[in-house]
PDB file of N, CA and C in Angstrom:
ATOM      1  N   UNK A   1       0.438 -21.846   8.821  1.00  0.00           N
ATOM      2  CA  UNK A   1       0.659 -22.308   7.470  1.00  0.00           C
ATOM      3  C   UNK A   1      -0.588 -22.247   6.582  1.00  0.00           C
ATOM      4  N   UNK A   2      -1.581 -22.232   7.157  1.00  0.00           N
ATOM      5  CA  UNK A   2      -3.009 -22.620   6.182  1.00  0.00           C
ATOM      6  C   UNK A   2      -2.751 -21.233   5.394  1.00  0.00           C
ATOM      7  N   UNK A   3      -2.684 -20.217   6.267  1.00  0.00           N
ATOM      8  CA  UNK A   3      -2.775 -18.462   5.703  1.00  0.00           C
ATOM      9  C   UNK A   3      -2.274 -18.321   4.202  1.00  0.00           C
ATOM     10  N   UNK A   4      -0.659 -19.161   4.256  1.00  0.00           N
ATOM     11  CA  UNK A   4      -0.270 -19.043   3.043  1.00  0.00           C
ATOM     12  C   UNK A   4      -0.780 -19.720   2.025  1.00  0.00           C
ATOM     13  N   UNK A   5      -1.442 -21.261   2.355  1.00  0.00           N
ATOM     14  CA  UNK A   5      -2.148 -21.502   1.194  1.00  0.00           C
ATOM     15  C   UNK A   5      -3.603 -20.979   0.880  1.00  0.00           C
ATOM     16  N   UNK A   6      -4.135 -20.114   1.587  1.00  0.00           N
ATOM     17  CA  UNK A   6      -5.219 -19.479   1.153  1.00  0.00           C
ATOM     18  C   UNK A   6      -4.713 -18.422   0.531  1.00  0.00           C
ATOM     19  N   UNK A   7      -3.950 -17.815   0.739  1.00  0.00           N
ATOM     20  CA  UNK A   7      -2.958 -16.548  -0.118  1.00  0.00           C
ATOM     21  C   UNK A   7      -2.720 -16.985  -1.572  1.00  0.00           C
ATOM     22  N   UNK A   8      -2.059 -18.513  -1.487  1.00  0.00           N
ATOM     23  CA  UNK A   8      -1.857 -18.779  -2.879  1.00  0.00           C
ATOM     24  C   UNK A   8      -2.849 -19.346  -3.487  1.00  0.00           C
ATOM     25  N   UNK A   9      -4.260 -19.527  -2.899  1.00  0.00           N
ATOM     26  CA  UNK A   9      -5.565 -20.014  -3.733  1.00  0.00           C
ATOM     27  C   UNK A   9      -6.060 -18.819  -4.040  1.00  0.00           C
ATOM     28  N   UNK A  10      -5.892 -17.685  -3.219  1.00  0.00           N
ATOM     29  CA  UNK A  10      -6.549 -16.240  -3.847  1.00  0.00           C
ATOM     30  C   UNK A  10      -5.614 -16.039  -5.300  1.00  0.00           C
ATOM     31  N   UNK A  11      -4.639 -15.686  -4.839  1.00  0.00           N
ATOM     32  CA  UNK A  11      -3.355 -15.408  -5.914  1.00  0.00           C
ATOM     33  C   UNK A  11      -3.600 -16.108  -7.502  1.00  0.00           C
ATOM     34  N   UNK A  12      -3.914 -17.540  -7.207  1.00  0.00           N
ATOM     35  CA  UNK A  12      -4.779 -18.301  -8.504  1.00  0.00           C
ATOM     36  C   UNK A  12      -6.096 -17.870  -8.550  1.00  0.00           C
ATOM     37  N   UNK A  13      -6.556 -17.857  -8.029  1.00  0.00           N
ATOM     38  CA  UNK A  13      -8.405 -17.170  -8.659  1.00  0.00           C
ATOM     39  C   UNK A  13      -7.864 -15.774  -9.309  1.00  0.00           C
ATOM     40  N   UNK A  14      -7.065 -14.791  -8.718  1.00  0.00           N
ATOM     41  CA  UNK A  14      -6.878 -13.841  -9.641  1.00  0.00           C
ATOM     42  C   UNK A  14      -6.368 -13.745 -10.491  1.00  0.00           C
ATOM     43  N   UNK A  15      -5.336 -14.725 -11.124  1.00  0.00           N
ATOM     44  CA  UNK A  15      -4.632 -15.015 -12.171  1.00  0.00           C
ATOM     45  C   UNK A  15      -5.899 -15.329 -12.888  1.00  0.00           C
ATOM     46  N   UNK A  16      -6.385 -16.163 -12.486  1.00  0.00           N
ATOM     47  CA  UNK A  16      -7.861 -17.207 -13.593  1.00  0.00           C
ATOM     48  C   UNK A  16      -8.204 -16.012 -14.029  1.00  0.00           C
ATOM     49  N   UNK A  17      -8.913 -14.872 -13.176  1.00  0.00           N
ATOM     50  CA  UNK A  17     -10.048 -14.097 -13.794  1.00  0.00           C
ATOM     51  C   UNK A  17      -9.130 -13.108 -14.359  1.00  0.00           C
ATOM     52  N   UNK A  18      -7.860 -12.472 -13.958  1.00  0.00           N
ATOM     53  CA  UNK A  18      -6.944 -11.774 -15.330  1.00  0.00           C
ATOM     54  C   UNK A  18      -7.269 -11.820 -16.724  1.00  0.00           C
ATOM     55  N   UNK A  19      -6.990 -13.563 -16.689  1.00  0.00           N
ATOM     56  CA  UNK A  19      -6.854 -14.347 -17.585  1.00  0.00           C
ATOM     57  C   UNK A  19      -7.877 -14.274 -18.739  1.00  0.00           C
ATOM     58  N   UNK A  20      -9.570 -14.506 -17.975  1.00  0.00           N
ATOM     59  CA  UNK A  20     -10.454 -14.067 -18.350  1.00  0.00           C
ATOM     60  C   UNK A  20     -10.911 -12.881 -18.924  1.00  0.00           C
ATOM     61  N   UNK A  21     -10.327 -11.775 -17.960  1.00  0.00           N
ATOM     62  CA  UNK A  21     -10.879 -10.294 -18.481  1.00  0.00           C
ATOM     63  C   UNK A  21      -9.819 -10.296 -19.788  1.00  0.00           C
ATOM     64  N   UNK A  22      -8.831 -10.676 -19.975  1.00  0.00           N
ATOM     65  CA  UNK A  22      -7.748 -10.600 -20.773  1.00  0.00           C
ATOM     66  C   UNK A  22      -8.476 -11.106 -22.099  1.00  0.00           C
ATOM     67  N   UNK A  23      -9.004 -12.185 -21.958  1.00  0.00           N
ATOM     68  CA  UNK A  23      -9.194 -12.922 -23.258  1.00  0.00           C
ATOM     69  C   UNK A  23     -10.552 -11.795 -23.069  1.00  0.00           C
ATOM     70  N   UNK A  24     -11.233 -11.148 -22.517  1.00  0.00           N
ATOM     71  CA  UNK A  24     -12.424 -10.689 -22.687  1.00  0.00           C
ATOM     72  C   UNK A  24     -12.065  -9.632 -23.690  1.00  0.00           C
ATOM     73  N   UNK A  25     -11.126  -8.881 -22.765  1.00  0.00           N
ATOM     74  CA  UNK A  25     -10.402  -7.386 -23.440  1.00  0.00           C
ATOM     75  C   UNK A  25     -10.175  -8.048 -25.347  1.00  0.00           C
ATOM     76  N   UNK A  26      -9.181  -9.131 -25.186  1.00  0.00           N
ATOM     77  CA  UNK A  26      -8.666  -9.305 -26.789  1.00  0.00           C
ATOM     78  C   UNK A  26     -10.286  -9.405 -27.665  1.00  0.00           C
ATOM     79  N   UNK A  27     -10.832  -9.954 -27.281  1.00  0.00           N
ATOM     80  CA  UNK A  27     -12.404 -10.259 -28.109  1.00  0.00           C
ATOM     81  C   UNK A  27     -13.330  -9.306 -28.050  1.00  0.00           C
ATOM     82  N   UNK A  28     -12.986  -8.502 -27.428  1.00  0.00           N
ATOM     83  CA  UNK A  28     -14.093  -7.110 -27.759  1.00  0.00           C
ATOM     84  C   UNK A  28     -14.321  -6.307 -29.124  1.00  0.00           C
ATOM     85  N   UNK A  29     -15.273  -6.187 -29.812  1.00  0.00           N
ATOM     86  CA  UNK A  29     -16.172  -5.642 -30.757  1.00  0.00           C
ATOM     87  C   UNK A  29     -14.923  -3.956 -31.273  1.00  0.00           C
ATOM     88  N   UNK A  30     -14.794  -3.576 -30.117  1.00  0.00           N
ATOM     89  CA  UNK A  30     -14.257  -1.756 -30.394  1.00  0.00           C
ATOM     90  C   UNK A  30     -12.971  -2.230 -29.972  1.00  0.00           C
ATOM     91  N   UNK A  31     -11.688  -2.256 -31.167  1.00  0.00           N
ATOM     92  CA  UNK A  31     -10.719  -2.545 -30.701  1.00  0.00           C
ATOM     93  C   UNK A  31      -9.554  -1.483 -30.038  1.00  0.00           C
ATOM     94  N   UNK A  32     -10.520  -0.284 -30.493  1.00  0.00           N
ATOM     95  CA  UNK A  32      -9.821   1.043 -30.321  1.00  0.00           C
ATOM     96  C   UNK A  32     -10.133   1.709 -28.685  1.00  0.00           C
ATOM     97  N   UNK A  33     -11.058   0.903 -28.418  1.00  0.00           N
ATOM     98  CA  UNK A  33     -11.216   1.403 -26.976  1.00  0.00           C
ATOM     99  C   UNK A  33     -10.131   0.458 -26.005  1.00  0.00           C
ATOM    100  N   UNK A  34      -9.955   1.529 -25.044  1.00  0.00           N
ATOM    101  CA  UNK A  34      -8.954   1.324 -24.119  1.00  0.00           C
ATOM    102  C   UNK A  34      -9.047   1.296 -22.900  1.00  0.00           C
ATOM    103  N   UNK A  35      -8.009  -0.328 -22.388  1.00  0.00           N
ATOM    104  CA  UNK A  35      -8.801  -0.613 -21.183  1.00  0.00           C
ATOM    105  C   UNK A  35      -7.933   0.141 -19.750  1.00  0.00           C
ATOM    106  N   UNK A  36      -8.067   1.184 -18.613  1.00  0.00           N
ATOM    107  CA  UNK A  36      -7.231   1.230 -17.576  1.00  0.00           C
ATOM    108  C   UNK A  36      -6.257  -0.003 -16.834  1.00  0.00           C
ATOM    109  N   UNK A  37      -6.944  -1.040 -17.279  1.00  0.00           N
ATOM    110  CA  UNK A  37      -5.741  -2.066 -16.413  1.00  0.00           C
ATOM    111  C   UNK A  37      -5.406  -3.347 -17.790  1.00  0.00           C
ATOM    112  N   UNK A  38      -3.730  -2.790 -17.536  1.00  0.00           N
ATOM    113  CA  UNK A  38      -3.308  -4.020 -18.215  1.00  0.00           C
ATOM    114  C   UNK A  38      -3.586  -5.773 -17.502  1.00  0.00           C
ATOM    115  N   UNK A  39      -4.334  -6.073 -18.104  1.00  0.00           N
ATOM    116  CA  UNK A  39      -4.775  -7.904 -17.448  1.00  0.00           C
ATOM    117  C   UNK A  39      -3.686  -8.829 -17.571  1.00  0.00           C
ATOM    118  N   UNK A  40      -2.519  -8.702 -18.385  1.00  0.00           N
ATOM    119  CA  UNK A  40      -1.196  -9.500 -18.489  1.00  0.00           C
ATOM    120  C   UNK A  40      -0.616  -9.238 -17.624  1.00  0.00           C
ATOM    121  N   UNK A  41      -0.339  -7.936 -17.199  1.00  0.00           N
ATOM    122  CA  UNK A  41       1.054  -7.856 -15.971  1.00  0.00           C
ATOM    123  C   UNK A  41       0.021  -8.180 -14.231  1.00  0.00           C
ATOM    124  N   UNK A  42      -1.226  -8.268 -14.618  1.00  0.00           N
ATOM    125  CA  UNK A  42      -2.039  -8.297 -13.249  1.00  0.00           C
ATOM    126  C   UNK A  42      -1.891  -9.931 -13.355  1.00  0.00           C
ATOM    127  N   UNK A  43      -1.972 -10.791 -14.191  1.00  0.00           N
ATOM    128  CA  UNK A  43      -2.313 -11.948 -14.385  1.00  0.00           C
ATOM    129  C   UNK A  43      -0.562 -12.498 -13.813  1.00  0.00           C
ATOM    130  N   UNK A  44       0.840 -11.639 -14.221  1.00  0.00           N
ATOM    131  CA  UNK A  44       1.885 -12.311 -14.424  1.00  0.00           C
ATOM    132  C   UNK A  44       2.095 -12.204 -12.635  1.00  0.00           C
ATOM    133  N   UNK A  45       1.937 -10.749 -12.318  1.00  0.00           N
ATOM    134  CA  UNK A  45       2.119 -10.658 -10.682  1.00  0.00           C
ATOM    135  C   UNK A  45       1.194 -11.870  -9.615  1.00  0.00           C
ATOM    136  N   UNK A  46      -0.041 -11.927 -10.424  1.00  0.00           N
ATOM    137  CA  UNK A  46      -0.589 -12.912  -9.655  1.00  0.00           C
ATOM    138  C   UNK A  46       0.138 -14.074  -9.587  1.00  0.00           C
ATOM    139  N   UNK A  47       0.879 -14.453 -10.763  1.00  0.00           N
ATOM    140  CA  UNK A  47       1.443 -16.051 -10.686  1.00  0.00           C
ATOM    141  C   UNK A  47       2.802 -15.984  -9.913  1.00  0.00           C
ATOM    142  N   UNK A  48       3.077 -15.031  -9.851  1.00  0.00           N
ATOM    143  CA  UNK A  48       4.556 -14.532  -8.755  1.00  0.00           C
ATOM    144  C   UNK A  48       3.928 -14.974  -8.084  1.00  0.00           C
ATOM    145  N   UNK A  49       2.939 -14.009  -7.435  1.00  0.00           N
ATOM    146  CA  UNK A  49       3.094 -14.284  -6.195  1.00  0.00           C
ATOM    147  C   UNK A  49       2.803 -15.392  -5.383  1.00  0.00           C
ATOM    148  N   UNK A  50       1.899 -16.355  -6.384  1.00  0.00           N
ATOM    149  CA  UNK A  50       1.210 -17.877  -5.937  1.00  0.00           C
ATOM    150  C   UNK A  50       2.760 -18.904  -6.035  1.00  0.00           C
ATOM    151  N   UNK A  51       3.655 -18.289  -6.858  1.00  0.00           N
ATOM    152  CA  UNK A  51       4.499 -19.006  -6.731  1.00  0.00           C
ATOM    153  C   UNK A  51       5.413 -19.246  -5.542  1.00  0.00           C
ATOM    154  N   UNK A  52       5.328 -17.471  -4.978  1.00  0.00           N
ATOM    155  CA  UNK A  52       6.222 -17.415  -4.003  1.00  0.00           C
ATOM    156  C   UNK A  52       5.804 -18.158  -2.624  1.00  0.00           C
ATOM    157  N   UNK A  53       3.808 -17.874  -2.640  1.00  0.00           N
ATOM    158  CA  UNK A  53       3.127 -18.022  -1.443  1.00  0.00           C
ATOM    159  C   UNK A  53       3.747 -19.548  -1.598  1.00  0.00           C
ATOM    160  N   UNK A  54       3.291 -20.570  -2.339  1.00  0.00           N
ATOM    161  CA  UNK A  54       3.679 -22.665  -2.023  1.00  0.00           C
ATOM    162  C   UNK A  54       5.098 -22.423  -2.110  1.00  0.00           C
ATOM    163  N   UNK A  55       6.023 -21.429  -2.154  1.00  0.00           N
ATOM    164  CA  UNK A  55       7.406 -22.224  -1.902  1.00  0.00           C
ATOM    165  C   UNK A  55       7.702 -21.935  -0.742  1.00  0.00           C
ATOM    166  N   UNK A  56       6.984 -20.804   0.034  1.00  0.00           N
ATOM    167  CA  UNK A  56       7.068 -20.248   1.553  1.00  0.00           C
ATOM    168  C   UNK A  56       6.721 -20.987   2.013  1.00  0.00           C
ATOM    169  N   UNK A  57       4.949 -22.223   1.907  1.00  0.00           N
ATOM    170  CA  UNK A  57       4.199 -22.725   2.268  1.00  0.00           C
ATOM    171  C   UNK A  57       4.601 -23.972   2.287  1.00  0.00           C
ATOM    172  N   UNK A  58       5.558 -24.646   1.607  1.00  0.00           N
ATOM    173  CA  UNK A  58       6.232 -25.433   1.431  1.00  0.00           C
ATOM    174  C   UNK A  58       7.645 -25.921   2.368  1.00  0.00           C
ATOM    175  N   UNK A  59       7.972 -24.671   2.463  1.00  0.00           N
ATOM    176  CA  UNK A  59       9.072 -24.339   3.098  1.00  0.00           C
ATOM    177  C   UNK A  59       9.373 -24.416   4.589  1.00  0.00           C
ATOM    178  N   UNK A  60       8.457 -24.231   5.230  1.00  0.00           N
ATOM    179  CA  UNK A  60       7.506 -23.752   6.605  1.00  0.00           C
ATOM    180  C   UNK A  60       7.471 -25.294   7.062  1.00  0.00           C
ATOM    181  N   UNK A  61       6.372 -25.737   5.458  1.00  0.00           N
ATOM    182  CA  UNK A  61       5.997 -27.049   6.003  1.00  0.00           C
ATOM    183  C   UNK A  61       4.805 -27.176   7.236  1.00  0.00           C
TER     184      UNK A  61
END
């Protein structure tokens, strides 16, 4: 059981820093430059999946 809640503490640190590069990306100087990774759908998959990891983790018990 621990596995999954370290899964879903990774899963949140990567949402956080999405989150971060995201607000980094919106506040950048050159609005015309373009970034390879969308930070919203990386940020939304992360919260899937932290969601899924505590209801497994939960579940298990």
């Amino acid at each position: 059981m621990p596995t999954l809640w370290w899964a879903a503490g990774g899963a949140t640190l990567i949402a956080i820093l999405a989150a971060l590069a995201d607000r980094r990306r919106t506040k950048r100087a050159d609005l015309d430059r373009i970034t390879p990774v969308d930070w919203r759908t990386v940020q939304l998959a992360a919260i899937v999946a932290m969601l899924l990891l505590v209801s497994v983790a939960l579940h298990l018990g």
